[in-house]
C-alpha atoms as a PDB file:
ATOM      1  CA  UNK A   1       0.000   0.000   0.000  1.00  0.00           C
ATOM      2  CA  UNK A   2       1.603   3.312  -0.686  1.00  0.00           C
ATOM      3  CA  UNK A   3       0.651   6.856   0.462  1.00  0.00           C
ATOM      4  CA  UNK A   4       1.110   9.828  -1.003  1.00  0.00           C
ATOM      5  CA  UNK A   5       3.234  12.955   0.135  1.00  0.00           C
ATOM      6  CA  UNK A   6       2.141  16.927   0.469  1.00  0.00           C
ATOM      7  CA  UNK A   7       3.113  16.951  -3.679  1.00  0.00           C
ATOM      8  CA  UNK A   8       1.354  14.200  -4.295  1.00  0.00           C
ATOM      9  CA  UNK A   9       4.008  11.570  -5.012  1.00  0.00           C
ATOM     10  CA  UNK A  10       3.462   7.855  -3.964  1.00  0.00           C
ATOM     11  CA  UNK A  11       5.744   7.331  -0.783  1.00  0.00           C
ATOM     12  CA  UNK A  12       5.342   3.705   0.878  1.00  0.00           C
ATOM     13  CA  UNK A  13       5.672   3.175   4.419  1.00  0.00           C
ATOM     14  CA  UNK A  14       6.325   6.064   6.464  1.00  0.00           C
ATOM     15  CA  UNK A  15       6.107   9.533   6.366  1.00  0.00           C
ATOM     16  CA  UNK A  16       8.664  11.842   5.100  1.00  0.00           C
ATOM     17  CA  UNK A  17      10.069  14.964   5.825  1.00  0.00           C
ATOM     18  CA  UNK A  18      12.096  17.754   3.931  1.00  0.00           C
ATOM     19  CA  UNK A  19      14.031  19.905   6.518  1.00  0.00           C
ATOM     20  CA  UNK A  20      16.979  22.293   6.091  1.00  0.00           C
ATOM     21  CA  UNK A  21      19.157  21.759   8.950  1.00  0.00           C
ATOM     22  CA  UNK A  22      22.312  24.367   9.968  1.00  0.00           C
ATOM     23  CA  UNK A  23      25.890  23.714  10.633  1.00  0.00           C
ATOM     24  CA  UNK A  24      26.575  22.194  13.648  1.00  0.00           C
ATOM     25  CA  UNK A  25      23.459  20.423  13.789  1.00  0.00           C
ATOM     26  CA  UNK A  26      23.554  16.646  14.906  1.00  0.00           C
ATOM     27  CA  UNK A  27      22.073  14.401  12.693  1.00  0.00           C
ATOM     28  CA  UNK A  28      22.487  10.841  14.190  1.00  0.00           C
ATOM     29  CA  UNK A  29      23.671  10.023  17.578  1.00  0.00           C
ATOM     30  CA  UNK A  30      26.030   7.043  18.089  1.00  0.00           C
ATOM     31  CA  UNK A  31      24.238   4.328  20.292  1.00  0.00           C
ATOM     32  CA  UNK A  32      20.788   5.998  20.077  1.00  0.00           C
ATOM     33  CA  UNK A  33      17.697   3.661  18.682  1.00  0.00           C
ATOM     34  CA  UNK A  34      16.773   3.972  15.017  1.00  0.00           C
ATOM     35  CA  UNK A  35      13.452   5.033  13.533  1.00  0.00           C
ATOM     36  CA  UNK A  36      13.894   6.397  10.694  1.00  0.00           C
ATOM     37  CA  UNK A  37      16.844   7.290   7.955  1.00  0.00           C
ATOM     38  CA  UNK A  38      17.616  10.317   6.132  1.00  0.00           C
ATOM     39  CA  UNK A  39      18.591  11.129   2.403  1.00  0.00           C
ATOM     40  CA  UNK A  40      21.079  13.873   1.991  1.00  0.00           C
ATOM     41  CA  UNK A  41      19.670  16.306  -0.866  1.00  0.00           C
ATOM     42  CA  UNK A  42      24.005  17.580  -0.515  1.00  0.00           C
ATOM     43  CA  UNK A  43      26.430  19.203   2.051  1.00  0.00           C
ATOM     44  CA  UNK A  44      29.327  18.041   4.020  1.00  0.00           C
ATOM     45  CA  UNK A  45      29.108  16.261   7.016  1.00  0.00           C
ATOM     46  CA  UNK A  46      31.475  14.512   9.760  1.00  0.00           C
ATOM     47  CA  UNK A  47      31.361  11.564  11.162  1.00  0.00           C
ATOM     48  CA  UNK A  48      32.708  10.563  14.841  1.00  0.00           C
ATOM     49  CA  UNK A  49      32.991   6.759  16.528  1.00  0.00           C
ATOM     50  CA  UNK A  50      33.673   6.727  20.399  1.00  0.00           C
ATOM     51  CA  UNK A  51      34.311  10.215  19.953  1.00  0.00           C
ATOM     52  CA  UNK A  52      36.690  10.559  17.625  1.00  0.00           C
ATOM     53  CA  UNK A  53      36.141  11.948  14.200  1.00  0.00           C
ATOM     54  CA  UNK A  54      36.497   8.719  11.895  1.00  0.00           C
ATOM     55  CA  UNK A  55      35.367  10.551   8.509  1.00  0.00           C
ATOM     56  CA  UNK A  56      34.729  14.012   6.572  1.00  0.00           C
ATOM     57  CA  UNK A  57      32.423  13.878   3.464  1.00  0.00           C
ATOM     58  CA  UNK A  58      30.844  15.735   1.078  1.00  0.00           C
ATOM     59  CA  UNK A  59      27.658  14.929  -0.582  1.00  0.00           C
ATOM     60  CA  UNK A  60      24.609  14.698  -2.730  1.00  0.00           C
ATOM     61  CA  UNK A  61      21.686  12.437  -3.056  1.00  0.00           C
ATOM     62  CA  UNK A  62      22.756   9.808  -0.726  1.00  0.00           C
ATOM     63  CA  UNK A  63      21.070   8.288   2.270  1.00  0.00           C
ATOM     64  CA  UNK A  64      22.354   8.916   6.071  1.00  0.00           C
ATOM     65  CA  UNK A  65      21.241   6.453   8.864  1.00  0.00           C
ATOM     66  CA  UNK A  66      19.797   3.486   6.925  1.00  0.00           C
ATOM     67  CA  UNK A  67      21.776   0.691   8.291  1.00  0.00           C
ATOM     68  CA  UNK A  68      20.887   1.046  12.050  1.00  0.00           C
ATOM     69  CA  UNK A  69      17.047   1.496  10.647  1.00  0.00           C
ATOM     70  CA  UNK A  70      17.657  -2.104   8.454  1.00  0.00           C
ATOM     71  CA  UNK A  71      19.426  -3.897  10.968  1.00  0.00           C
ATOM     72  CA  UNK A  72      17.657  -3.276  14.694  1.00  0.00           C
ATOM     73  CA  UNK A  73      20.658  -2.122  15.972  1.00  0.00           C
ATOM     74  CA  UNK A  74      21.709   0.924  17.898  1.00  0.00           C
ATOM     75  CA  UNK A  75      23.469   3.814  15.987  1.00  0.00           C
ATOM     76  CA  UNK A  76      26.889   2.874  14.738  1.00  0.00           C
ATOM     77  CA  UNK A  77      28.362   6.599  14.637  1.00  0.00           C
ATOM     78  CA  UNK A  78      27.267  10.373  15.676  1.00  0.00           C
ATOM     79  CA  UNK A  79      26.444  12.240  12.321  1.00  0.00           C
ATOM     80  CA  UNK A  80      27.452  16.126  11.994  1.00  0.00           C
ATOM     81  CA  UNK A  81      26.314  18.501   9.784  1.00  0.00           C
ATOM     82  CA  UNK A  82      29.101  21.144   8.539  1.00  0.00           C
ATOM     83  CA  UNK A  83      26.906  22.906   5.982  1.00  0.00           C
END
């Protein structure tokens, strides 16, 4: 069964969300229960295991989260947005 989105496009499962989000702002949260994903329309982001910064990327049309949402399991790393 598939719903349909404020512009009217089929969506299937859950609802989605288009947000602009600033720098600085924590996306993901290592250890923290998953419930939903995100897709990355583009921007840079780090990411940080245990604390430590284990990654710096940049970019577009990818998705952010989804492993953690597929498998059951906590959060594997805290998620950063740089801008």
């Amino acid at each position: 069964m598939y719903e349909k989105d404020e512009e009217g496009r089929r969506i299937k499962g859950g609802k989605r969300e288009i947000r602009k989000v600033g720098s600085d702002y924590v996306l993901l949260e290592e250890g923290k229960t998953a419930d939903h994903m995100y897709w990355l329309k583009n921007g840079k982001f780090e990411v940080f295991k245990d604390g430590a910064k284990i990654a710096e990327r940049e970019g577009s049309n990818q998705f952010i989260g989804e492993l953690a949402l597929l498998t059951g399991l906590p959060r594997t790393a805290t998620v950063i947005i740089k801008g």
